[in-house]
Protein backbone atom coordinates (compact mmCIF):
# COMPACT_ATOMS: atom_id res chain seq x y z
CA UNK A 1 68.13 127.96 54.18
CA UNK A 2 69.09 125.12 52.23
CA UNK A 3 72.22 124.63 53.47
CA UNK A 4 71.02 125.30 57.08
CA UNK A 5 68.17 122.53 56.41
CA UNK A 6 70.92 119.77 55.27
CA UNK A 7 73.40 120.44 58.53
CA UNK A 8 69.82 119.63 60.61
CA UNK A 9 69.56 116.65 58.93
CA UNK A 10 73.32 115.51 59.01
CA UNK A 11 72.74 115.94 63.19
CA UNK A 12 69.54 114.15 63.19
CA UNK A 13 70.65 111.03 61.36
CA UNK A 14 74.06 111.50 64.00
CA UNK A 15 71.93 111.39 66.88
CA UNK A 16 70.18 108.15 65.38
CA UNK A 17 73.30 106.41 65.07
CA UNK A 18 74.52 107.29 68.29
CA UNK A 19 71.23 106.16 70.03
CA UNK A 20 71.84 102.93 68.31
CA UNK A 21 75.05 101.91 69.64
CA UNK A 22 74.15 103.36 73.44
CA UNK A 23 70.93 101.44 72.94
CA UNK A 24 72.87 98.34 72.34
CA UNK A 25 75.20 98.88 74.64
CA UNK A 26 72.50 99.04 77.41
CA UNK A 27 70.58 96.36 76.26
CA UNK A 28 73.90 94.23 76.49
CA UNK A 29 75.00 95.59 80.30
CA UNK A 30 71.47 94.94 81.26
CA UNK A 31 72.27 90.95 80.22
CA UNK A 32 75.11 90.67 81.54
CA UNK A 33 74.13 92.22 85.44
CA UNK A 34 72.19 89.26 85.81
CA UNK A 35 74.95 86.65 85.51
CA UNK A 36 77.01 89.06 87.53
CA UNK A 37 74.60 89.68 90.29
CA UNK A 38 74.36 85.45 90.33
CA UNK A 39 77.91 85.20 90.51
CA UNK A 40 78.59 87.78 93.17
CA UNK A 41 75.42 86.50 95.46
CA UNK A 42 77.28 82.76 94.70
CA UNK A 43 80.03 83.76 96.78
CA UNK A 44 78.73 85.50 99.36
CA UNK A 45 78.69 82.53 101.46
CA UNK A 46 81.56 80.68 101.06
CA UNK A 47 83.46 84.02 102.09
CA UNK A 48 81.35 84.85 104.67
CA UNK A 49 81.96 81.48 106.21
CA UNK A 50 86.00 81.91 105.92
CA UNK A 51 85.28 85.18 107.41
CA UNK A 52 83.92 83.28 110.19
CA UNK A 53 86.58 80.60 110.63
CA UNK A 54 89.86 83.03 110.24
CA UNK A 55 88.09 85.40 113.10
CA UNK A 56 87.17 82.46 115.18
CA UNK A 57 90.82 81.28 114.90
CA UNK A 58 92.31 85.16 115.19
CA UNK A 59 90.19 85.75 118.21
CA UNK A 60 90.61 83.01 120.25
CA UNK A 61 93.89 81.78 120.21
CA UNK A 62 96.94 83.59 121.89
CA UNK A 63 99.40 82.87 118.61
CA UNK A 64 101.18 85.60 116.99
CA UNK A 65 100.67 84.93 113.54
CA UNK A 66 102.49 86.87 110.70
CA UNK A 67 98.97 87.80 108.98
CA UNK A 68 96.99 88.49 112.34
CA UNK A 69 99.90 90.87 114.12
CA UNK A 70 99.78 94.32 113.75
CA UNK A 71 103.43 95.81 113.10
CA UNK A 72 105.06 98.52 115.32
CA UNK A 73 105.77 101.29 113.41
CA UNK A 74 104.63 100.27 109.83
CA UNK A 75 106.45 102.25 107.18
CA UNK A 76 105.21 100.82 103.94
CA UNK A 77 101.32 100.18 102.48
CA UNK A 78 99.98 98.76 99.65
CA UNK A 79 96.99 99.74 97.58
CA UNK A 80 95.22 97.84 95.21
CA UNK A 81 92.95 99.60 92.74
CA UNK A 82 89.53 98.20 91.55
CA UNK A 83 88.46 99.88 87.71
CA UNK A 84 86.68 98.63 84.38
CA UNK A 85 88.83 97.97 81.15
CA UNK A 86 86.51 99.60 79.45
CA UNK A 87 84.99 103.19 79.36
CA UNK A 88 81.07 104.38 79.03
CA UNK A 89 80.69 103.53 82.57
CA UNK A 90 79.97 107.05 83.98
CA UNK A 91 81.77 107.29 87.24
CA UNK A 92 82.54 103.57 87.78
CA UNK A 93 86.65 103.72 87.24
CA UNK A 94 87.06 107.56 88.56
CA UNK A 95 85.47 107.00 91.83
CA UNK A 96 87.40 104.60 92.62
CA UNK A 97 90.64 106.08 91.44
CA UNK A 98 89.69 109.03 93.42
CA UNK A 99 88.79 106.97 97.05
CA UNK A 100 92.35 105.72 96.33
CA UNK A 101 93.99 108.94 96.07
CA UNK A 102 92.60 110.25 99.59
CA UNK A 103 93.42 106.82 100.93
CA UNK A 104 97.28 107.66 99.49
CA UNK A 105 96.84 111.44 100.76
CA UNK A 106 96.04 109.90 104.48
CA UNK A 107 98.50 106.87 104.46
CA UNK A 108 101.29 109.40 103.41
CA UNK A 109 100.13 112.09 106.52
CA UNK A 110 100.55 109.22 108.58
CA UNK A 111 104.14 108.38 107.74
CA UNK A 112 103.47 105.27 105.41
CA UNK A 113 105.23 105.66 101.34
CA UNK A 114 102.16 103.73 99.63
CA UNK A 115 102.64 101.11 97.06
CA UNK A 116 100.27 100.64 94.25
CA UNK A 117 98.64 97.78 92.89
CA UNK A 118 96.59 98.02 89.91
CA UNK A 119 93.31 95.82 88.03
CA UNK A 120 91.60 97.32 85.20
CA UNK A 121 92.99 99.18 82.23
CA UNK A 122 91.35 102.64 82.96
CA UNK A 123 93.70 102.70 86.05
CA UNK A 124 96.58 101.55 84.25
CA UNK A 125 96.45 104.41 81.76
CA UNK A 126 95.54 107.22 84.62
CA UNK A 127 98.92 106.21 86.65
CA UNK A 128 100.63 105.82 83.39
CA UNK A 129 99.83 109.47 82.11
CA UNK A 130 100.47 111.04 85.41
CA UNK A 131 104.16 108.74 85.61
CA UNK A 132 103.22 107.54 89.07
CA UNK A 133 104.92 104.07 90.07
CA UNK A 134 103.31 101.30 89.73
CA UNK A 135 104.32 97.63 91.52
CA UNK A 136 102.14 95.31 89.18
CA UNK A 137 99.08 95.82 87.18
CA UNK A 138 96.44 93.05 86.01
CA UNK A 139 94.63 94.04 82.71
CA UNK A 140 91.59 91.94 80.92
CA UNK A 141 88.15 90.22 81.84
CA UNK A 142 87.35 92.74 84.41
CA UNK A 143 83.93 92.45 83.46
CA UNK A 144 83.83 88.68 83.84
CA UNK A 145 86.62 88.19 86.68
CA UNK A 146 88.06 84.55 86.76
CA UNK A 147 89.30 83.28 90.61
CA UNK A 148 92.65 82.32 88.48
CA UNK A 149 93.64 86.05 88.61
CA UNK A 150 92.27 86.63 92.29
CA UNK A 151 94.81 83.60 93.05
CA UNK A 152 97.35 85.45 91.59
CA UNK A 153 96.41 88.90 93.10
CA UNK A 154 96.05 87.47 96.65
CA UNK A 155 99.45 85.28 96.25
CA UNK A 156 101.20 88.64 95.39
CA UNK A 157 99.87 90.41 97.59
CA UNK A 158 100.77 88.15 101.15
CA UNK A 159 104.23 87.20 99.35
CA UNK A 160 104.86 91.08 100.02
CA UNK A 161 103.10 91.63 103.23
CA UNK A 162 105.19 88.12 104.41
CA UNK A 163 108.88 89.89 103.59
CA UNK A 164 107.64 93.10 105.44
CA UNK A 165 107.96 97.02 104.64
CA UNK A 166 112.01 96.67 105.53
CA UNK A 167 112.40 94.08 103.45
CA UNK A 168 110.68 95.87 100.29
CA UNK A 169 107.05 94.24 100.76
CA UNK A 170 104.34 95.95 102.54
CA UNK A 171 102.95 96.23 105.99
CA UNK A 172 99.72 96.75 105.31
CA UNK A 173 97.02 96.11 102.35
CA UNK A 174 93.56 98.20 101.46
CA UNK A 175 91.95 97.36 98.84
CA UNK A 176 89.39 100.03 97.02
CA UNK A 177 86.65 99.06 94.70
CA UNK A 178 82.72 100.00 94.01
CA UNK A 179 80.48 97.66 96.06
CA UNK A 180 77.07 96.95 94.36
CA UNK A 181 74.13 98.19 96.45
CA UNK A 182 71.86 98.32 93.99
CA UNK A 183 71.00 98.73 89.85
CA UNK A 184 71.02 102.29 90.41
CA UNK A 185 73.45 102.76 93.35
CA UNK A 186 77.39 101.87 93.53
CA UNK A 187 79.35 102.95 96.04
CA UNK A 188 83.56 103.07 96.65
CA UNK A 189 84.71 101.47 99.39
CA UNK A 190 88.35 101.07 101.22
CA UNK A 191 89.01 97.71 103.61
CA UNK A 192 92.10 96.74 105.20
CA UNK A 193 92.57 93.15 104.25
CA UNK A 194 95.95 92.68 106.09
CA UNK A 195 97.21 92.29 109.01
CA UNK A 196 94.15 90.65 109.78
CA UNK A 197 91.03 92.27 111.75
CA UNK A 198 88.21 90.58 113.50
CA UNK A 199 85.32 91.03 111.23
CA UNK A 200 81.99 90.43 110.51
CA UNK A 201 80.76 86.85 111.97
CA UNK A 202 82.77 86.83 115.23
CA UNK A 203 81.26 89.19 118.17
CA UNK A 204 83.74 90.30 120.86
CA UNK A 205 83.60 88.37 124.08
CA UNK A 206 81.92 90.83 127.26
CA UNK A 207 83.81 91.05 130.66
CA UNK A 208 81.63 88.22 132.17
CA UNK A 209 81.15 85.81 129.11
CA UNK A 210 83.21 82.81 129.10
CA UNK A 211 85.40 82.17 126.08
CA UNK A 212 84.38 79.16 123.84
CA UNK A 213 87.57 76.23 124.44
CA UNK A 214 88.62 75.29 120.91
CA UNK A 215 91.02 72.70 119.92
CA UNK A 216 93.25 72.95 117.11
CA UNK A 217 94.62 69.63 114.71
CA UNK A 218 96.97 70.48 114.05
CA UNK A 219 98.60 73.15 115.69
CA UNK A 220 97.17 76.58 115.47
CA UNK A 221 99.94 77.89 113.40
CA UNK A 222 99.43 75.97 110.46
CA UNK A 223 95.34 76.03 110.87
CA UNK A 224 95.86 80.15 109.96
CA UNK A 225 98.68 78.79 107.59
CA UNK A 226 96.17 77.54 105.76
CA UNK A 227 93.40 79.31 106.23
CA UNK A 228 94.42 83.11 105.91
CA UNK A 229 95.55 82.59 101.82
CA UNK A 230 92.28 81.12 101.23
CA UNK A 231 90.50 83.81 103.23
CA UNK A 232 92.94 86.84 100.97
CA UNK A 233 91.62 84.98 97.74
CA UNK A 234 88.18 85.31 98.43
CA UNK A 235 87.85 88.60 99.71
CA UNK A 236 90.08 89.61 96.46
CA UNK A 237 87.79 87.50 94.10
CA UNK A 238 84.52 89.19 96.01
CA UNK A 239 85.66 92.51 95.39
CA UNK A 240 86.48 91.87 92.02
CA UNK A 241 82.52 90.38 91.82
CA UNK A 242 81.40 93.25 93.17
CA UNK A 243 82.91 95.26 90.87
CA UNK A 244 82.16 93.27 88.06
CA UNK A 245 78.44 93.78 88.89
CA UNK A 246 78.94 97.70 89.92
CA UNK A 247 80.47 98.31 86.23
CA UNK A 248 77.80 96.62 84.38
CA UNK A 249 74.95 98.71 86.28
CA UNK A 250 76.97 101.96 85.84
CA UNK A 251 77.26 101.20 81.93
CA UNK A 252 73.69 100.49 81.94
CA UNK A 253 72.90 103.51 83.72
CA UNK A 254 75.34 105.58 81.51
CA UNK A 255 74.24 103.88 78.02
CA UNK A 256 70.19 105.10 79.04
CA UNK A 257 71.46 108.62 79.72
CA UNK A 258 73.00 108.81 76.68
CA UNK A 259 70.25 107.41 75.08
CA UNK A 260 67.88 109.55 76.54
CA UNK A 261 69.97 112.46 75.48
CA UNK A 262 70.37 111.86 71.75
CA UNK A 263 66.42 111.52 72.27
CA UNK A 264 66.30 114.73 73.23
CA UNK A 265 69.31 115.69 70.80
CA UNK A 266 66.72 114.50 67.84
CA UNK A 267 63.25 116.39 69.19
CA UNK A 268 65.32 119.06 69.36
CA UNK A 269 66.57 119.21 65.81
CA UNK A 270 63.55 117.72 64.47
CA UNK A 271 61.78 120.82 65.17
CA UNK A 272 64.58 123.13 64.22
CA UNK A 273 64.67 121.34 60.50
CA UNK A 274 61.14 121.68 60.55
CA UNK A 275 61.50 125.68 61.33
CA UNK A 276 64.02 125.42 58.77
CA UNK A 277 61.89 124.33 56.09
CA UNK A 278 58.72 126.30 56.42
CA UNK A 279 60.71 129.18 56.22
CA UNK A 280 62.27 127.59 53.56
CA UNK A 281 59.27 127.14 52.22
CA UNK A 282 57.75 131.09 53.33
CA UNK A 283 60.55 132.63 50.63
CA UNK A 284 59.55 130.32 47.86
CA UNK A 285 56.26 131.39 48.09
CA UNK A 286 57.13 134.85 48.48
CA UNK A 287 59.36 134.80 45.39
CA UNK A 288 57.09 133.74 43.34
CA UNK A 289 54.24 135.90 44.44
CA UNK A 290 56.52 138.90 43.46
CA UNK A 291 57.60 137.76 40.24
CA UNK A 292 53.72 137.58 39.65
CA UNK A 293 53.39 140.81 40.91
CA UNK A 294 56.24 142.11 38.71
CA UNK A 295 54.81 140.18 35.76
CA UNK A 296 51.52 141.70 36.37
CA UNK A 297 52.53 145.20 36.66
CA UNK A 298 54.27 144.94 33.01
């Protein structure tokens, strides 16, 4: 009974600690959404608004522009992967992973060898234990993205879509990562960023509506020239906000359930020690009432 009493306790104080560090832990993601939710709501705008612009120029103007054209018979896609660097996120990083393996399963049925482009640590080390290929991989600060790295993603990203799937660069990018809906709700999504589609912001034109005229300085060419990086950057830099602010509410989320759980873990064993104990304390008392007995019947 002892010895059974002692292991009880050894859990209990276990669960304790535990609940300690997922309490912290929660109590920190919970901090941190806030700044994340800011940043994320920050650029909204700005992206919606370069949304507006590259569509505006996409739809209508008659110039076949590298980014805008869609490619006969595209042989070669690239895939960039949104996770966490770090774990104790519940789903965050799998769900993800696991939007971007149908997206390879379909891209593949359809012809397309799919090239993979990595952010986040947990992704690196789930291609890297199942030897897949990877093109490039960005590690660190996934939590608190910086637009320096977005730069750098979306710069890497049209270089290869620019040289073309016969050249060794792509023909098309998709990009997966959770989008924030809510504290309690992330979900994965998949968008083609490139070649270019007409998106939210620009409404296509009926049969009887007249176009708007526009007129370009300088020449169209080098208004989506300039343009079409700037609009790759920010819908890289969103989607890493977004899933800046999706991993923070799935560690909160994750850190309560674990906290509710050693809660439960401690009840649980809290009574059992207790059981322990009085029964513990049951044979005491009935030794000693039979040595008396014995002692009395000398």
């Amino acid at each position: 009974m002892g010895a059974q009493l002692r292991v009880y306790r050894q859990k209990i104080r276990s669960a304790q600690t535990t609940k300690k560090i997922t309490r912290a832990m929660e109590l920190i993601s919970a901090s941190r959404i806030q700044k994340a939710q800011a940043r994320m709501a920050a650029s909204g705008p700005y992206a919606r608004a370069v949304t507006r612009a590259v569509s505006a120029v996409a739809t209508y103007s008659n110039v076949d522009h590298v980014l805008t054209t869609e490619r006969e018979n595209p042989t070669r896609a690239a895939v960039v992967v949104f996770t966490s660097d770090r774990g104790l996120a519940g789903a965050f990083s799998s769900q993800a992973i696991r939007e971007a393996n149908e997206l390879r399963t379909r891209l593949e049925d359809e012809g397309r060898e799919v090239v993979t482009y990595l952010i986040g640590r947990k992704a690196v080390s789930y291609y890297a234990f199942r030897r897949r290929a990877v093109e490039k991989q960005w590690t660190g600060n996934t939590d608190q993205p910086e637009f320096a790295t977005a730069k750098e993603i979306a710069d890497t990203l049209v270089e290869a879509f620019v040289r073309g799937g016969t050249d060794g660069g792509v023909d098309e990018i998709h990009i997966v990562y959770n989008r924030f809906v809510s504290l309690v709700t992330q979900t994965p999504e998949i968008v083609r960023v490139l070649p270019l589609e007409v998106v939210d912001g620009v409404d296509e034109p009926g049969s009887t509506d007249v176009l708007p005229l526009y007129e370009f300085e300088p020449e169209v060419d080098k208004v989506l020239d300039a343009l079409l990086p700037v609009y790759i950057e920010s819908r890289i830099f969103n989607a890493m906000l977004q899933s800046a602010a999706s991993e923070h509410a799935a560690r909160q989320k994750a850190m309560k359930s674990a906290s509710d759980n050693a809660d439960k873990l401690i009840t649980d064993y809290t009574r059992l020690a207790n059981n322990a104990r009085q029964a513990e304390i049951t044979q005491q008392i009935s030794e000693i009432v039979g040595g008396a007995d014995a002692l009395g019947s000398k």
